[in-house]
N, C-alpha and C. Protein backbone atom coordinates (compact mmCIF):
# COMPACT_ATOMS: atom_id res chain seq x y z
N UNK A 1 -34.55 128.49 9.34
CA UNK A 1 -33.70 129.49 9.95
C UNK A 1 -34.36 130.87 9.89
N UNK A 2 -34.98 131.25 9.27
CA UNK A 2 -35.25 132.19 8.58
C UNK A 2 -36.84 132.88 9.56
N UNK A 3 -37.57 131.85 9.66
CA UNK A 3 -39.04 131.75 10.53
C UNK A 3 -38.14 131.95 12.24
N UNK A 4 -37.17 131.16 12.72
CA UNK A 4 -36.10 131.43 14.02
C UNK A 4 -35.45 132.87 14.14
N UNK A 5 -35.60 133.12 12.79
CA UNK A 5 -34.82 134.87 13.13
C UNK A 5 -35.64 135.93 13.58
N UNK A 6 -37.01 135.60 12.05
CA UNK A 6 -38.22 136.57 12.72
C UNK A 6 -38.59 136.20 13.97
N UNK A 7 -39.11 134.98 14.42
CA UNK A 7 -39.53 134.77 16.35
C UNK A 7 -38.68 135.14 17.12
N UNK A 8 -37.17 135.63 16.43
CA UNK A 8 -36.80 135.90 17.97
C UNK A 8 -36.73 137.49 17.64
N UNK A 9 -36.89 138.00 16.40
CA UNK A 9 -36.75 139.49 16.08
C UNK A 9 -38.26 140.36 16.99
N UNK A 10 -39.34 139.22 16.69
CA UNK A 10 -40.91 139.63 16.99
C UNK A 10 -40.52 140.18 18.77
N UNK A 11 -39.98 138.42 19.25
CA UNK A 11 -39.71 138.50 20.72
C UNK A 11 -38.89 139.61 21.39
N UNK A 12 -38.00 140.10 20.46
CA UNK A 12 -37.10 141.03 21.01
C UNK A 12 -37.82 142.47 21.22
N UNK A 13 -38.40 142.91 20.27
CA UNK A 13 -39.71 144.21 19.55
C UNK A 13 -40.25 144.56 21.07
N UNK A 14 -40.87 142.91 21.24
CA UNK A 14 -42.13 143.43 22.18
C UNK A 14 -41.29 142.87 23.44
N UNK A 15 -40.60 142.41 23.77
CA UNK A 15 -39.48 142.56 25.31
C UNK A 15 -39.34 144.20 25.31
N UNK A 16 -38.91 144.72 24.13
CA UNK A 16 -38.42 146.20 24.48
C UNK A 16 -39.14 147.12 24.73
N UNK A 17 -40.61 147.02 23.55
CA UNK A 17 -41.59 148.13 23.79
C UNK A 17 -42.33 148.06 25.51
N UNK A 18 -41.82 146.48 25.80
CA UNK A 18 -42.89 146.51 27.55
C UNK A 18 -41.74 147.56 28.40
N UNK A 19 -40.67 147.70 27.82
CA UNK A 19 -39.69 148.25 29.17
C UNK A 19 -40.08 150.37 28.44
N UNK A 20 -39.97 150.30 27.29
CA UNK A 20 -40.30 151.71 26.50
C UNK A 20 -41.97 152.08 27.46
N UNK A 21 -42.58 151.32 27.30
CA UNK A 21 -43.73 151.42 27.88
C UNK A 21 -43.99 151.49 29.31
N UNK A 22 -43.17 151.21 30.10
CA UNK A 22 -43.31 151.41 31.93
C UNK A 22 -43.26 152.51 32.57
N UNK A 23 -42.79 153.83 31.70
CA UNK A 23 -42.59 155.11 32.27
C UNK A 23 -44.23 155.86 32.17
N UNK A 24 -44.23 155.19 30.97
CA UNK A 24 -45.99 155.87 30.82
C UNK A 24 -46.96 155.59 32.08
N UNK A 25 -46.78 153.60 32.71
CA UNK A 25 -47.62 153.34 33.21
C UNK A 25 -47.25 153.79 34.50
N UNK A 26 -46.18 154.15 35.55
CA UNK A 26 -45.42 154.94 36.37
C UNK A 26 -46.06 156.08 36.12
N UNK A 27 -46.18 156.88 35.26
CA UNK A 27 -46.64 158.26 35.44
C UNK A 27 -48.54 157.97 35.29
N UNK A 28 -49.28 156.93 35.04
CA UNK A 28 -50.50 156.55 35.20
C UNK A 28 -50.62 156.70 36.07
N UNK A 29 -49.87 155.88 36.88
CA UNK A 29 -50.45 155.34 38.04
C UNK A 29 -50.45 156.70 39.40
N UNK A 30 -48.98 156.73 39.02
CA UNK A 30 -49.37 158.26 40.11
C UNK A 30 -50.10 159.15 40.06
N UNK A 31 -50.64 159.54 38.58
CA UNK A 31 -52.00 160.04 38.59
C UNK A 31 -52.95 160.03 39.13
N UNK A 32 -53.37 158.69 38.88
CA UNK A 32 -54.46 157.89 39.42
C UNK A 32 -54.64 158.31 41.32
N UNK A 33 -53.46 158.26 41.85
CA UNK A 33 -53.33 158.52 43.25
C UNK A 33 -53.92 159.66 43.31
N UNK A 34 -52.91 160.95 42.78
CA UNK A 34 -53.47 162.45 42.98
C UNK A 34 -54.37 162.62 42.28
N UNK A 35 -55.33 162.60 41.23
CA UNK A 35 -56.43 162.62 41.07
C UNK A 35 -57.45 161.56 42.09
N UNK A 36 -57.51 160.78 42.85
CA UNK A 36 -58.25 160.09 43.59
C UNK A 36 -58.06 161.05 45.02
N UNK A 37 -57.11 161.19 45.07
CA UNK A 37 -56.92 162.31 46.86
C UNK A 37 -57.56 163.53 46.64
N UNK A 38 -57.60 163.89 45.34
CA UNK A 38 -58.32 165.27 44.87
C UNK A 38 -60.44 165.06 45.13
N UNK A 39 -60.77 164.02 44.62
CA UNK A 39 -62.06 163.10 44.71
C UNK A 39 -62.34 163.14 46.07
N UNK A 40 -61.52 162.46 46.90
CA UNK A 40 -61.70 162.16 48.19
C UNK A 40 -61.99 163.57 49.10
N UNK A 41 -60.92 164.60 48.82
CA UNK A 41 -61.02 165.62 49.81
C UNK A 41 -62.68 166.12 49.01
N UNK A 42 -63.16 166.05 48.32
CA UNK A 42 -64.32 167.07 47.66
C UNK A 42 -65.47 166.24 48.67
N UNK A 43 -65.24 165.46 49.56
CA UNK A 43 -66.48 164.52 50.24
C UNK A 43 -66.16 164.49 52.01
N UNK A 44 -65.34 165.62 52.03
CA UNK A 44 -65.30 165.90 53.08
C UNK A 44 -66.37 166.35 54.12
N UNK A 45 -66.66 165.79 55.44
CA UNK A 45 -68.11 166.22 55.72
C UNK A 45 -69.41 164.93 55.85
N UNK A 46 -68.82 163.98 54.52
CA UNK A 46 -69.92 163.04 54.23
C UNK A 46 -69.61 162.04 55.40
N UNK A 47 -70.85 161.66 55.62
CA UNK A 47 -71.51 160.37 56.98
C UNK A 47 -70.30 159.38 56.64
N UNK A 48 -70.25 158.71 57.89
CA UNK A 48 -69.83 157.42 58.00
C UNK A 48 -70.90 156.60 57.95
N UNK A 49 -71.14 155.31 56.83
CA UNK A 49 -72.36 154.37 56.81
C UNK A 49 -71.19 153.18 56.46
N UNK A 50 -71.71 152.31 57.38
CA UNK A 50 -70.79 150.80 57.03
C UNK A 50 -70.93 150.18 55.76
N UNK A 51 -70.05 149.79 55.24
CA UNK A 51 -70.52 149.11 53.73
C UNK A 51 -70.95 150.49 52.44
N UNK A 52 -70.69 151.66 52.77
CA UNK A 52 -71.03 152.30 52.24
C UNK A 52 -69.91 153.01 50.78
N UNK A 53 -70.37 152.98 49.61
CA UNK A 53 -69.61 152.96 48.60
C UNK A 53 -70.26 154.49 48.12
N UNK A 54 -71.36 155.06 48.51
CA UNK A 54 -71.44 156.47 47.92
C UNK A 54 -71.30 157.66 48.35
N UNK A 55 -71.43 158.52 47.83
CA UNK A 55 -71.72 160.25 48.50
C UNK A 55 -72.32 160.22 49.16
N UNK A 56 -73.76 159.23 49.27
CA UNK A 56 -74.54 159.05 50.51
C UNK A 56 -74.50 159.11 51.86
N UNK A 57 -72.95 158.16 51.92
CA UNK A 57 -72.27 157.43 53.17
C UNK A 57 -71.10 156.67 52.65
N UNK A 58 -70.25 156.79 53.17
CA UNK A 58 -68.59 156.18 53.22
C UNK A 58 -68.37 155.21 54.17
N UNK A 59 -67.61 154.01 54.00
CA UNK A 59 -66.54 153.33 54.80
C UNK A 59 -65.44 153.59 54.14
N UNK A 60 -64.39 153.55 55.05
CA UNK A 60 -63.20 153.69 54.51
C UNK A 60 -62.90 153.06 53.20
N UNK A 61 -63.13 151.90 53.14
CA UNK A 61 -62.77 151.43 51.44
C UNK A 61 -63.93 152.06 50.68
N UNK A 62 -64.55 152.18 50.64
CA UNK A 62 -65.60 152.89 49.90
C UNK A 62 -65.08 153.94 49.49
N UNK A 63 -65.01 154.61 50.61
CA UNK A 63 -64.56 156.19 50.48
C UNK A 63 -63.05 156.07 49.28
N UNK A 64 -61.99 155.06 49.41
CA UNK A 64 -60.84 154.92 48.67
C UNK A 64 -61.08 154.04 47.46
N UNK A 65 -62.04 153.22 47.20
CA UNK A 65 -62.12 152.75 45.82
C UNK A 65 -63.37 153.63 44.90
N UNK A 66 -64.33 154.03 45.86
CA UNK A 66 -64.96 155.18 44.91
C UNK A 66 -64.10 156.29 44.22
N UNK A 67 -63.15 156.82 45.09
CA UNK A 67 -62.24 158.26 44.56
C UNK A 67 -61.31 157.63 43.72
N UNK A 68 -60.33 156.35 43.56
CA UNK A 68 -59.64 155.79 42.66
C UNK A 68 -61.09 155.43 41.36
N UNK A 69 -62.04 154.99 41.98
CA UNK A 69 -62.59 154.58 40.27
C UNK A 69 -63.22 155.81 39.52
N UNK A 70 -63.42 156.69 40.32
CA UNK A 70 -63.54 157.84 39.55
C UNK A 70 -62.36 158.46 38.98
N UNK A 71 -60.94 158.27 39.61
CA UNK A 71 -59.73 158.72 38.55
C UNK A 71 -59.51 157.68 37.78
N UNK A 72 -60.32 156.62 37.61
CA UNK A 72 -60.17 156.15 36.39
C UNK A 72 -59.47 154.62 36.50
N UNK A 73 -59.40 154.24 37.88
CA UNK A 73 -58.86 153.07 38.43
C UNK A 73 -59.59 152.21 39.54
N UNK A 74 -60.08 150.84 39.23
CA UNK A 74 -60.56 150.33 40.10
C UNK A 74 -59.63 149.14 41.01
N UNK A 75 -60.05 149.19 42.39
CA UNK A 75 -59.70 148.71 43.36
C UNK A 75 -60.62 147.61 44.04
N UNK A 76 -59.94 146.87 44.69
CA UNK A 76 -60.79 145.53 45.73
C UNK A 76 -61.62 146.22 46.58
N UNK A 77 -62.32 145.71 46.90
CA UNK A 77 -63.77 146.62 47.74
C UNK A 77 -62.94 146.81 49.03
N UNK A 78 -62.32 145.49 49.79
CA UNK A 78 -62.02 146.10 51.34
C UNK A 78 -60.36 146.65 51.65
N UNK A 79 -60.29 147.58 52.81
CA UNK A 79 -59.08 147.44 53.17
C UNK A 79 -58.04 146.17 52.70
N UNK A 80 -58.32 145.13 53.17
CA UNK A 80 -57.34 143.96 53.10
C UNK A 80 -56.82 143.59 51.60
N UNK A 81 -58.28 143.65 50.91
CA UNK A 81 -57.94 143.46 49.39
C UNK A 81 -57.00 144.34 49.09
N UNK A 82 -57.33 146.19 48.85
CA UNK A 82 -56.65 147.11 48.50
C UNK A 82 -55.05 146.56 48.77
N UNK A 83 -54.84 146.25 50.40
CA UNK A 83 -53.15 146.09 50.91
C UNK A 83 -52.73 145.06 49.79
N UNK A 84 -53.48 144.51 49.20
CA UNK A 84 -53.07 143.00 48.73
C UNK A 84 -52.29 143.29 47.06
N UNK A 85 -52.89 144.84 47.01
CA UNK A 85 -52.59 145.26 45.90
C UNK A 85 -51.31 146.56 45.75
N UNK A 86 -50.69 146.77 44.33
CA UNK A 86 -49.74 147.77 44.53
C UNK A 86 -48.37 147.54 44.64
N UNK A 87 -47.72 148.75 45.04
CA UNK A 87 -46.40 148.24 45.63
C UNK A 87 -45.87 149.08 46.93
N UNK A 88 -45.10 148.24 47.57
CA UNK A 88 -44.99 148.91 49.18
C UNK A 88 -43.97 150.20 48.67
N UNK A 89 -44.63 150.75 49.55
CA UNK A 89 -43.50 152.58 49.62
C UNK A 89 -43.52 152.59 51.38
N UNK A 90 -42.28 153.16 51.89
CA UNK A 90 -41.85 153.10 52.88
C UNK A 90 -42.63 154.64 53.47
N UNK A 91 -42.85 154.75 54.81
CA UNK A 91 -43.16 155.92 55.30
C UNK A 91 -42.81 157.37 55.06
N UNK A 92 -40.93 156.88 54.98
CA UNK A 92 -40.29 158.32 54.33
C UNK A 92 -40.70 158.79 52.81
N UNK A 93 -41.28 157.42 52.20
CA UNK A 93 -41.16 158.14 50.61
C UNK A 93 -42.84 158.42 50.02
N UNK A 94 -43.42 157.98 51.04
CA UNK A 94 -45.08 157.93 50.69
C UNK A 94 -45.27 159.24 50.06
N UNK A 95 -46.10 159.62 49.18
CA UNK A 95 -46.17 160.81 48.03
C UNK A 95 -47.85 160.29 48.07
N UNK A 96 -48.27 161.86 47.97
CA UNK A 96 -50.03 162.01 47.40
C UNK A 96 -50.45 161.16 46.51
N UNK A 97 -51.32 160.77 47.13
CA UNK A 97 -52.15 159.39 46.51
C UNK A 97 -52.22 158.29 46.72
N UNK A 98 -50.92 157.89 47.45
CA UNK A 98 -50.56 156.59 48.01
C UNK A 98 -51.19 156.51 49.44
N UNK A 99 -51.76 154.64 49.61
CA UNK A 99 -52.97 154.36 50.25
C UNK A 99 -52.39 154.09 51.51
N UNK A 100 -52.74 154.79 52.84
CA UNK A 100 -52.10 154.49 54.19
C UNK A 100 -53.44 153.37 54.66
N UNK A 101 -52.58 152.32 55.38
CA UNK A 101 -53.16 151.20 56.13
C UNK A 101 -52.77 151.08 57.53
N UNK A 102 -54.13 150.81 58.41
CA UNK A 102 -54.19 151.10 59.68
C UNK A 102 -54.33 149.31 59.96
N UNK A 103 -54.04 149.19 61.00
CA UNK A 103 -54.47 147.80 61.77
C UNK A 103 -55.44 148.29 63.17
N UNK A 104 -56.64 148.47 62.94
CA UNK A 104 -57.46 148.83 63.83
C UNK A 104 -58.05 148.32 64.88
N UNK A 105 -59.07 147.31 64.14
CA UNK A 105 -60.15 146.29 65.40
C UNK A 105 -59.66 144.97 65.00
N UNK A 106 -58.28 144.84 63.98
CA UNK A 106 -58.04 143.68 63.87
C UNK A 106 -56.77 143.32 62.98
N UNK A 107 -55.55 141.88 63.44
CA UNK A 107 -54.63 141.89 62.94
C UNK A 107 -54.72 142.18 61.23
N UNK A 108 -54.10 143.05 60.84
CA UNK A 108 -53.61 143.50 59.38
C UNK A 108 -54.38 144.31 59.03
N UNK A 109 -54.56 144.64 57.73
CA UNK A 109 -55.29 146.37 57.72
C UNK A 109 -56.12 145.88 57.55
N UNK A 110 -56.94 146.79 58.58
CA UNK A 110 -58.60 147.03 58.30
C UNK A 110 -59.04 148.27 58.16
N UNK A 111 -58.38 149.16 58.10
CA UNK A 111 -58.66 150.82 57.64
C UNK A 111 -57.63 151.09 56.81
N UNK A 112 -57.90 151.82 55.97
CA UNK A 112 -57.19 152.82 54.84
C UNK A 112 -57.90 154.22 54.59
N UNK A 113 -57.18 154.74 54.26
CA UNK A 113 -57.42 156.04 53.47
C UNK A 113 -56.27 156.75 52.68
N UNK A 114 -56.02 158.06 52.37
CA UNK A 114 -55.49 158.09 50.51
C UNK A 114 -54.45 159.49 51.20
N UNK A 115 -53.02 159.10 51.72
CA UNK A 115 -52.21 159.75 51.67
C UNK A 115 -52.58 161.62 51.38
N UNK A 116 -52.27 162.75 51.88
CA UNK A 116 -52.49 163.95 51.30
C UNK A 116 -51.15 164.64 51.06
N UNK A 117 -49.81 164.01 52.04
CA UNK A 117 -48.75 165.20 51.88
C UNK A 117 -48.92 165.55 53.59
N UNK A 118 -47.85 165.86 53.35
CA UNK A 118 -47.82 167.16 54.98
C UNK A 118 -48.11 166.46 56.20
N UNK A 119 -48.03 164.92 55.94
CA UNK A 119 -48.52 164.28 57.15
C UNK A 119 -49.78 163.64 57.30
N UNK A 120 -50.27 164.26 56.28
CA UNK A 120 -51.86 164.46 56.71
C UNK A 120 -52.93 163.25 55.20
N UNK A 121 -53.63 162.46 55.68
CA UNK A 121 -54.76 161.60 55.33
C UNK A 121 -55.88 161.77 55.14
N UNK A 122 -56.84 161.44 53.88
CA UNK A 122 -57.70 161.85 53.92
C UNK A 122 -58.79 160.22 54.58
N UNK A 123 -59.95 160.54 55.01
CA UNK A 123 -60.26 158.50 55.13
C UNK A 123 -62.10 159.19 55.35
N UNK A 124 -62.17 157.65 55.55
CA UNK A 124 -63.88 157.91 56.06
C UNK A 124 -63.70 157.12 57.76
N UNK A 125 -64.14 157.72 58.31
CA UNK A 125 -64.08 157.19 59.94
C UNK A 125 -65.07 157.73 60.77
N UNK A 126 -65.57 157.15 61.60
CA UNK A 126 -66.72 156.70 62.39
C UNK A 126 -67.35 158.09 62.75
N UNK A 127 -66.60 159.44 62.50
CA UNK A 127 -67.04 160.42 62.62
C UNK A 127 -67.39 161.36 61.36
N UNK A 128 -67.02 160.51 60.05
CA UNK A 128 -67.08 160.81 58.85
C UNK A 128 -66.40 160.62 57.54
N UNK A 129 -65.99 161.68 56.68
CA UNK A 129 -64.89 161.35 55.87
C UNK A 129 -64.24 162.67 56.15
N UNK A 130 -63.13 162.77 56.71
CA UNK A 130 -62.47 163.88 57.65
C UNK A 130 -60.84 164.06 56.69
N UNK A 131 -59.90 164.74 57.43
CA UNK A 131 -58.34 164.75 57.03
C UNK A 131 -58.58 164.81 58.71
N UNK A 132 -56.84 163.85 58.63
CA UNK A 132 -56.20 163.46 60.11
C UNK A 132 -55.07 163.45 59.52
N UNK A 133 -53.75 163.48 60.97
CA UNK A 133 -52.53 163.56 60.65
C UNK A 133 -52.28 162.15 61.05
N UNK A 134 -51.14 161.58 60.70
CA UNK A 134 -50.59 160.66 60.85
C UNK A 134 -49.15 160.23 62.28
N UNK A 135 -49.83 161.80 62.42
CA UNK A 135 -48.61 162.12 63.86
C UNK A 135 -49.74 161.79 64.81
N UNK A 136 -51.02 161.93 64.57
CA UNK A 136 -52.11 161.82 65.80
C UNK A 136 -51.75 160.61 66.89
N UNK A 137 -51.48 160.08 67.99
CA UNK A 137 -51.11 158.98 68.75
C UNK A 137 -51.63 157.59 68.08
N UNK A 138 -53.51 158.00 67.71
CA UNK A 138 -53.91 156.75 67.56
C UNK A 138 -53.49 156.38 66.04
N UNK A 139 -53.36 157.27 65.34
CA UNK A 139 -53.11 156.27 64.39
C UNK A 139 -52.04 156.48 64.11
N UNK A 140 -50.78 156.65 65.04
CA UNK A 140 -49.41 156.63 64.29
C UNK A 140 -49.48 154.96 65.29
N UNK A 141 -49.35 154.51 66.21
CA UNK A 141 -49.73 153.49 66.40
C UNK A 141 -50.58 152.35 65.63
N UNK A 142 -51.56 152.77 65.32
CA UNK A 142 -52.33 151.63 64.47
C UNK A 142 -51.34 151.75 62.66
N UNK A 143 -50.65 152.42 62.60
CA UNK A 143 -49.94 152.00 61.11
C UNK A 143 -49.76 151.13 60.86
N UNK A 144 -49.98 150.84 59.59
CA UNK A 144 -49.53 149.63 59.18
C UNK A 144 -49.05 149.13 57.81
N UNK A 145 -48.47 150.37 57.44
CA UNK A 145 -48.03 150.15 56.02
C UNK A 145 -48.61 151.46 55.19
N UNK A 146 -47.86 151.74 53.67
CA UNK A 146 -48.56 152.10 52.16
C UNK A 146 -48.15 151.38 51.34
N UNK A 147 -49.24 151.65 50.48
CA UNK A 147 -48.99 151.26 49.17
C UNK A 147 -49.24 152.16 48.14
N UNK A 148 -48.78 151.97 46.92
CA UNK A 148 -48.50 153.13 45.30
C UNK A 148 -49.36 152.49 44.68
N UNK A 149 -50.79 152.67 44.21
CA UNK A 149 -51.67 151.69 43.17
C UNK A 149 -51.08 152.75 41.93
């Protein structure tokens, strides 16, 4: 009886400390966003190179898992992976840091880039790693979701 009280006393401890503990990882994680959108805008300017993961040259996932692993969080190398990850936030509630997904040259996301506020995205695209609005025609059309890593 006695060994049944402590296992369920142990079980109860650590059920509670995971729920005591979720506000911390909630306020991580949004970190992680606005410190990565902060990363991203400092590479403004830099080339578009396909497959490209450095300061060198950007693709869009590049450009968004380089600036998350420098705040301290790593991500799936492509668009598709990234979507695969997280949790969905609706258009109205998307907040800095959170990852906008485009459906571009193909069904489901194949572009992303890292939410700024005000409408406005930071990404790497064929003309660089730029800020665009999300009101622009083409890509309020190609939307296709966010996500909160």
């Amino acid at each position: 009886m006695r060994k049944l009280l402590m296992t369920a006393f142990i079980a109860a401890t650590l059920f509670i400390s995971g729920f005591a503990g979720s506000g911390i990882n909630k306020a991580e994680a949004a970190s992680y966003g606005v410190s990565a959108s902060n990363v991203a805008k400092k590479y403004i300017g830099v080339p578009y190179r396909w497959g490209g993961t450095t300061p060198r040259g950007f693709d869009c996932s590049g450009l968004v898992g380089y600036s998350f692993k420098a705040a301290g969080k790593a991500l799936p190398r492509t668009a598709s992976g990234m979507y695969a990850t997280g949790m969905f936030v609706s258009k109205m509630s998307m907040q800095k840091g959170d990852l906008v997904f485009f459906a571009t040259y193909t069904k489901g996301a194949s572009h992303v880039g890292i939410y700024l506020g005000s409408n406005q995205f930071v990404h790497a695209s064929s003309k660089g790693v730029r800020v665009d609005s999300l009101s622009n025609p083409y890509w309020s059309k190609a939307f296709y979701g966010s996500k909160r890593i």
